[in-house]
N, C-alpha and C. Protein backbone atom coordinates (compact mmCIF):
# COMPACT_ATOMS: atom_id res chain seq x y z
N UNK A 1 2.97 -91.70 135.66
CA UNK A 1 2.62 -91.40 134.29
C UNK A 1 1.56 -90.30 134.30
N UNK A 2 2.15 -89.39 133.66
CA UNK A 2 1.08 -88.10 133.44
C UNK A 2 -0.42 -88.20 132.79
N UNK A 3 -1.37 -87.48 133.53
CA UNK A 3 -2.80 -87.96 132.83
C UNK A 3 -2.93 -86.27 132.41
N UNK A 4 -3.51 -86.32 131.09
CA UNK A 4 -4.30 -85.32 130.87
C UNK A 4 -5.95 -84.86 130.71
N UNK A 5 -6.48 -83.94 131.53
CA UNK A 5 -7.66 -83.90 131.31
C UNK A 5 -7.95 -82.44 130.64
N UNK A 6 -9.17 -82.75 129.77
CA UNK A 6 -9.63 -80.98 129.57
C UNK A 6 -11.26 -81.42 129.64
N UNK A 7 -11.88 -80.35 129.82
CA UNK A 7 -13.21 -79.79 130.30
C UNK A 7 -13.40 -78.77 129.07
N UNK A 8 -14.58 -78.89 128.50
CA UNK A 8 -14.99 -77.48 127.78
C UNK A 8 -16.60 -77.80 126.99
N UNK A 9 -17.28 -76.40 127.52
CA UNK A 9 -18.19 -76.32 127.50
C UNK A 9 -18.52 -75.35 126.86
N UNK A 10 -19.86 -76.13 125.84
CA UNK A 10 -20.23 -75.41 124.82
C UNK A 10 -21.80 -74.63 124.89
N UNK A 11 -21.80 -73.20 123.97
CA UNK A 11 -23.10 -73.10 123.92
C UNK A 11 -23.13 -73.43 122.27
N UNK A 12 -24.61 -74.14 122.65
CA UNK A 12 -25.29 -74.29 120.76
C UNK A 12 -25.93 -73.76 120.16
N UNK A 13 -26.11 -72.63 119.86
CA UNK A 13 -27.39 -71.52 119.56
C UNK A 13 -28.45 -71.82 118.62
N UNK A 14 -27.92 -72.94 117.82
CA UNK A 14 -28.55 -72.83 116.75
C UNK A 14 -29.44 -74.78 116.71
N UNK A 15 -29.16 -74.84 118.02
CA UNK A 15 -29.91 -76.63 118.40
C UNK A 15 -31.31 -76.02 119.50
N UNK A 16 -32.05 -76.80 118.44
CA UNK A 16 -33.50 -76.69 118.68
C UNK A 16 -34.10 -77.75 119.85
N UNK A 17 -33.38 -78.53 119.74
CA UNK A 17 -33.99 -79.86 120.23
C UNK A 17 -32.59 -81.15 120.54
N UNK A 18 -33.13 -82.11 121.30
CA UNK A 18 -31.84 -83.18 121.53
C UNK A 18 -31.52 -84.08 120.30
N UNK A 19 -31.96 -84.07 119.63
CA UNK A 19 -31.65 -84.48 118.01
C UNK A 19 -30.66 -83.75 117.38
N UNK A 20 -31.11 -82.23 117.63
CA UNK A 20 -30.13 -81.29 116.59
C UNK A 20 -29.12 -81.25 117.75
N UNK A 21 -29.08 -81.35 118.63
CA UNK A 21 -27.56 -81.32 119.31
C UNK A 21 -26.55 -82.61 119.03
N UNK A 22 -27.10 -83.77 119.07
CA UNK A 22 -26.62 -84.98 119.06
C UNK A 22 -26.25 -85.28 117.25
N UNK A 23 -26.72 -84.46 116.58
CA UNK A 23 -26.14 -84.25 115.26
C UNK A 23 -24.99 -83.71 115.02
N UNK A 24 -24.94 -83.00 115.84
CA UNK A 24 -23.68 -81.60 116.07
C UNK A 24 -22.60 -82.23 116.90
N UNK A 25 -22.98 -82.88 118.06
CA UNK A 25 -21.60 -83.24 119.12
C UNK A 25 -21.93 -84.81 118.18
N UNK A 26 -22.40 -85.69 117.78
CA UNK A 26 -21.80 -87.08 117.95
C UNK A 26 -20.69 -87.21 116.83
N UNK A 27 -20.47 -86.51 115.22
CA UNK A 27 -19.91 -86.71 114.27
C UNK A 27 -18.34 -85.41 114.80
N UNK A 28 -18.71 -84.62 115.75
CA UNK A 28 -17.18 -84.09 116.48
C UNK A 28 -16.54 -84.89 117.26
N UNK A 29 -17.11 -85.71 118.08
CA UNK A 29 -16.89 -86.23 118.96
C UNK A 29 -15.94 -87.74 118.32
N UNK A 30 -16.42 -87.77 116.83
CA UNK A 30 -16.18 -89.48 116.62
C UNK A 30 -14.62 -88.38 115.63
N UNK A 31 -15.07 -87.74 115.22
CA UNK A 31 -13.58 -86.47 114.44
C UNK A 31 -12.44 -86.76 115.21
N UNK A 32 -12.67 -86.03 116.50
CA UNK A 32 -11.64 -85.89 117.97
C UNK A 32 -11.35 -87.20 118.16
N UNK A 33 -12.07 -87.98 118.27
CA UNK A 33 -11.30 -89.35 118.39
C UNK A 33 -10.46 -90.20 117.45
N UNK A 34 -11.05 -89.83 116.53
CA UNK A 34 -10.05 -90.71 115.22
C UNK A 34 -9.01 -90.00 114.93
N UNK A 35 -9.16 -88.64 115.22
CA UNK A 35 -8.23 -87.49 114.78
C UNK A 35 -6.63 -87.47 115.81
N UNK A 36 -7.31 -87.61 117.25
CA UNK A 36 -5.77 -87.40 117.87
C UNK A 36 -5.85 -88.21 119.17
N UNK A 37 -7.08 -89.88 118.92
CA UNK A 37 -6.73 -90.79 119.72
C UNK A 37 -6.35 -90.91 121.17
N UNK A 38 -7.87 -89.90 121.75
CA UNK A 38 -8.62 -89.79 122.58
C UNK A 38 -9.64 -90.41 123.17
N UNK A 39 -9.94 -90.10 124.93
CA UNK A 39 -10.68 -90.80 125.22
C UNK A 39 -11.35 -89.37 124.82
N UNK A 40 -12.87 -89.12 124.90
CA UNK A 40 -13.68 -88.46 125.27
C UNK A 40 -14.98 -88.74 125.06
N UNK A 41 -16.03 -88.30 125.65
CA UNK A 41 -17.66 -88.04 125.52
C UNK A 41 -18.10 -86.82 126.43
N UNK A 42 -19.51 -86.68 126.59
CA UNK A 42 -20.25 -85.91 126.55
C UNK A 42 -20.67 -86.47 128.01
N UNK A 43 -20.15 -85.40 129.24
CA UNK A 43 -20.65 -86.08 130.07
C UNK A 43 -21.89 -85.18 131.59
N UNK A 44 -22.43 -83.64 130.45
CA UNK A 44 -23.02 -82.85 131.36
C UNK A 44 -23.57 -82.28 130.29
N UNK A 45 -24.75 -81.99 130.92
CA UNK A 45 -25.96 -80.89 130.22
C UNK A 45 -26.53 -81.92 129.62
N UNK A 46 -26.81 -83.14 129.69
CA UNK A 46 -26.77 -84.19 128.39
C UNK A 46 -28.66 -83.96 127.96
N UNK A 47 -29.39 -83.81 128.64
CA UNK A 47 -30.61 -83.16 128.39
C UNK A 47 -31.09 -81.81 128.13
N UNK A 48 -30.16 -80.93 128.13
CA UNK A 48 -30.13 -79.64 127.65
C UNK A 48 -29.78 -79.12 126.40
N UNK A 49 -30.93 -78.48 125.20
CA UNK A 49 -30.21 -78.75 124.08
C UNK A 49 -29.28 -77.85 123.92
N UNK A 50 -29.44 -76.44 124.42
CA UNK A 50 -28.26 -75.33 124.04
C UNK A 50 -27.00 -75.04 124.65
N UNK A 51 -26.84 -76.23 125.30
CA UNK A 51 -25.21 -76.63 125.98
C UNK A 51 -24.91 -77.85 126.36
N UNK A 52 -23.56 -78.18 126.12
CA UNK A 52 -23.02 -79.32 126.18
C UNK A 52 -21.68 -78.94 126.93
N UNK A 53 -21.04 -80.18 127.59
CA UNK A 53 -19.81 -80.22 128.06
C UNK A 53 -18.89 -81.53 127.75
N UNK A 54 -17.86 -81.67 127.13
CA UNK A 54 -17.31 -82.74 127.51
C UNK A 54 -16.13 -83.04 128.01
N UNK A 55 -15.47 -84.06 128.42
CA UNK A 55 -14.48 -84.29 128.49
C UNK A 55 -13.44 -85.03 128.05
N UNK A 56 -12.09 -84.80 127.53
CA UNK A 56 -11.29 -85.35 127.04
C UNK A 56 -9.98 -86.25 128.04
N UNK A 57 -9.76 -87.19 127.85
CA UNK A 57 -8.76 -87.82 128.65
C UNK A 57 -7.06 -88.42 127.63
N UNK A 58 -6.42 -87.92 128.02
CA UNK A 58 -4.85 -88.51 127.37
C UNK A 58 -3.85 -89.16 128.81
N UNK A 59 -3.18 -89.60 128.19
CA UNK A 59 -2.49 -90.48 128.87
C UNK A 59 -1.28 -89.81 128.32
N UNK A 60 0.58 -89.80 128.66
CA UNK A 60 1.39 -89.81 128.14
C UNK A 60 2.47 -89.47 129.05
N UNK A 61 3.67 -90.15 128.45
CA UNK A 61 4.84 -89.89 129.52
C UNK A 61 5.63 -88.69 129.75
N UNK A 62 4.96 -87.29 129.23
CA UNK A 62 5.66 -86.33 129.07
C UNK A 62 4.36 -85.31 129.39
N UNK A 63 4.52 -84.49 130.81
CA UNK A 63 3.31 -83.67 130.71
C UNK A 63 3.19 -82.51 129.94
N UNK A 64 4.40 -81.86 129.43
CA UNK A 64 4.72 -80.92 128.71
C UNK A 64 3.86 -81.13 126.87
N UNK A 65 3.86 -82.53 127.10
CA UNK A 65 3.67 -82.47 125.53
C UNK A 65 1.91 -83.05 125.69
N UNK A 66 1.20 -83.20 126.57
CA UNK A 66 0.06 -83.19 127.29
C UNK A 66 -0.35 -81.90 127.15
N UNK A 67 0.16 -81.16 127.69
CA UNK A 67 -0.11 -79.85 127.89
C UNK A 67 -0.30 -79.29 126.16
N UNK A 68 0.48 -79.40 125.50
CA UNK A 68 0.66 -78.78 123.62
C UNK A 68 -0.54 -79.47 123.63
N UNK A 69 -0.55 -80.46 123.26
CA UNK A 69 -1.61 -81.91 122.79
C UNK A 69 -2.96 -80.97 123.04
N UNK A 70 -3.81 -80.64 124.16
CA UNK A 70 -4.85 -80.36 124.41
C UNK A 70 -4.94 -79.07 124.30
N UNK A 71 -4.24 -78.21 124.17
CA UNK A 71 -4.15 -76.66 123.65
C UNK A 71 -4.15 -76.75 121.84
N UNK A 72 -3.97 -78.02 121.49
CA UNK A 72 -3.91 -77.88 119.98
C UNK A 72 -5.56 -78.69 119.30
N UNK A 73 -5.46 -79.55 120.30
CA UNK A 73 -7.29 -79.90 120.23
C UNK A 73 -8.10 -78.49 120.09
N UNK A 74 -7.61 -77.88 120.95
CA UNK A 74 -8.98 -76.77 121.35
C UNK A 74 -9.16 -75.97 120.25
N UNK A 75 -7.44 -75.49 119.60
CA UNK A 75 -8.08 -74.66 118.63
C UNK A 75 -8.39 -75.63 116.96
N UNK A 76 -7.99 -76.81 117.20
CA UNK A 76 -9.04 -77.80 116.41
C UNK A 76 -10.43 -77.85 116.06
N UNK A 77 -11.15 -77.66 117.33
CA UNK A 77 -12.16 -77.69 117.48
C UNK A 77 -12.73 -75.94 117.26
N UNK A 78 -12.20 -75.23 117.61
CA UNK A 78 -12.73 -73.50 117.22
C UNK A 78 -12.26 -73.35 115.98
N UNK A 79 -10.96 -73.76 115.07
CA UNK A 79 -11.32 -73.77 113.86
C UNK A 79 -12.39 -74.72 112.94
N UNK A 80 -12.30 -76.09 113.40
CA UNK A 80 -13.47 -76.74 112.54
C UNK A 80 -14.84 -76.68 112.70
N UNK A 81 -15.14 -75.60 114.39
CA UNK A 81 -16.69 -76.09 114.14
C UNK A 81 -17.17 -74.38 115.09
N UNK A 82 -16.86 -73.27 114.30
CA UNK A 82 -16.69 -72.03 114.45
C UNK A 82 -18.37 -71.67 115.30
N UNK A 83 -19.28 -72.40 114.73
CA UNK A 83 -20.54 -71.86 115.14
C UNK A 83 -20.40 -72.54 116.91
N UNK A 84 -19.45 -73.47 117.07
CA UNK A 84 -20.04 -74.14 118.73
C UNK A 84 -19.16 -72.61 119.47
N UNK A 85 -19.98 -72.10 120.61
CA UNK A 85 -19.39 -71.40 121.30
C UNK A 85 -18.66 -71.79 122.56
N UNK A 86 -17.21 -71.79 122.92
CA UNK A 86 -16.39 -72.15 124.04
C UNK A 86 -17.19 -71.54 125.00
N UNK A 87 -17.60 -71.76 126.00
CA UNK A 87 -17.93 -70.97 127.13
C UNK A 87 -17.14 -70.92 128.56
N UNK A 88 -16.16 -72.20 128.32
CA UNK A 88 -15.40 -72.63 129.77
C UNK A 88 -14.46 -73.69 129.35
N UNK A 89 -13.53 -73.93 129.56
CA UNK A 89 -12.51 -74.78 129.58
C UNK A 89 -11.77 -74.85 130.68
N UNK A 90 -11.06 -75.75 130.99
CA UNK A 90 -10.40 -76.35 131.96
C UNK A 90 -9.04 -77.28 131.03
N UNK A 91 -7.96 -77.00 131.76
CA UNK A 91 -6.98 -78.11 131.45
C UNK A 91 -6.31 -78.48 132.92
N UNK A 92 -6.25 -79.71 132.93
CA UNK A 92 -5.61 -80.01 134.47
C UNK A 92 -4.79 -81.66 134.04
N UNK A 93 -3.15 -81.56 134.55
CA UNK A 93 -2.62 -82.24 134.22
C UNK A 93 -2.36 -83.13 135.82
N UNK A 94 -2.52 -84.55 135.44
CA UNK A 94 -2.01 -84.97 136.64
C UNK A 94 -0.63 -85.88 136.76
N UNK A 95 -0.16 -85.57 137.62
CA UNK A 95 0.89 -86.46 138.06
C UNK A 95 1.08 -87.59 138.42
């Protein structure tokens, strides 16, 4: 059974402090999940306020549609939240 993972890392330009970041990633983070029933969190930079990374996990019997699935998150996330800057992404499907 195919696993999907993605990686992507953000800059925050406009987070002052670990408050204003955790304002910004916790109400995306709970979006992405209710939205397309995902694992994910926040699992690097977690003390750094002007970058974040997280990761997303899917499960599914078709890697092809794994593959759409997390290419359609991403531009989910660059259309709904235009100010976070992508800095790095990763998609890696496993077998």
């Amino acid at each position: 059974m195919p696993i999907g993972i993605m990686e992507i890392e953000f800059y925050l330009p406009a987070c002052s402090s670990l408050k204003a970041k955790r304002h910004v990633l916790k109400p995306m983070l709970a979006r992405l999940h209710k939205e397309f029933n995902i694992s994910i969190a926040e699992y690097d930079h977690l003390d750094v306020w002007k970058s974040s990374t997280i990761m997303i996990a899917m499960v599914s019997n078709d890697s092809k549609y794994l593959q759409r699935h997390l290419l359609k998150i991403q531009e989910f996330i660059k259309g709904h939240w235009p100010d976070l800057q992508i800095t790095k992404d990763n998609i890696e499907i496993i077998v």
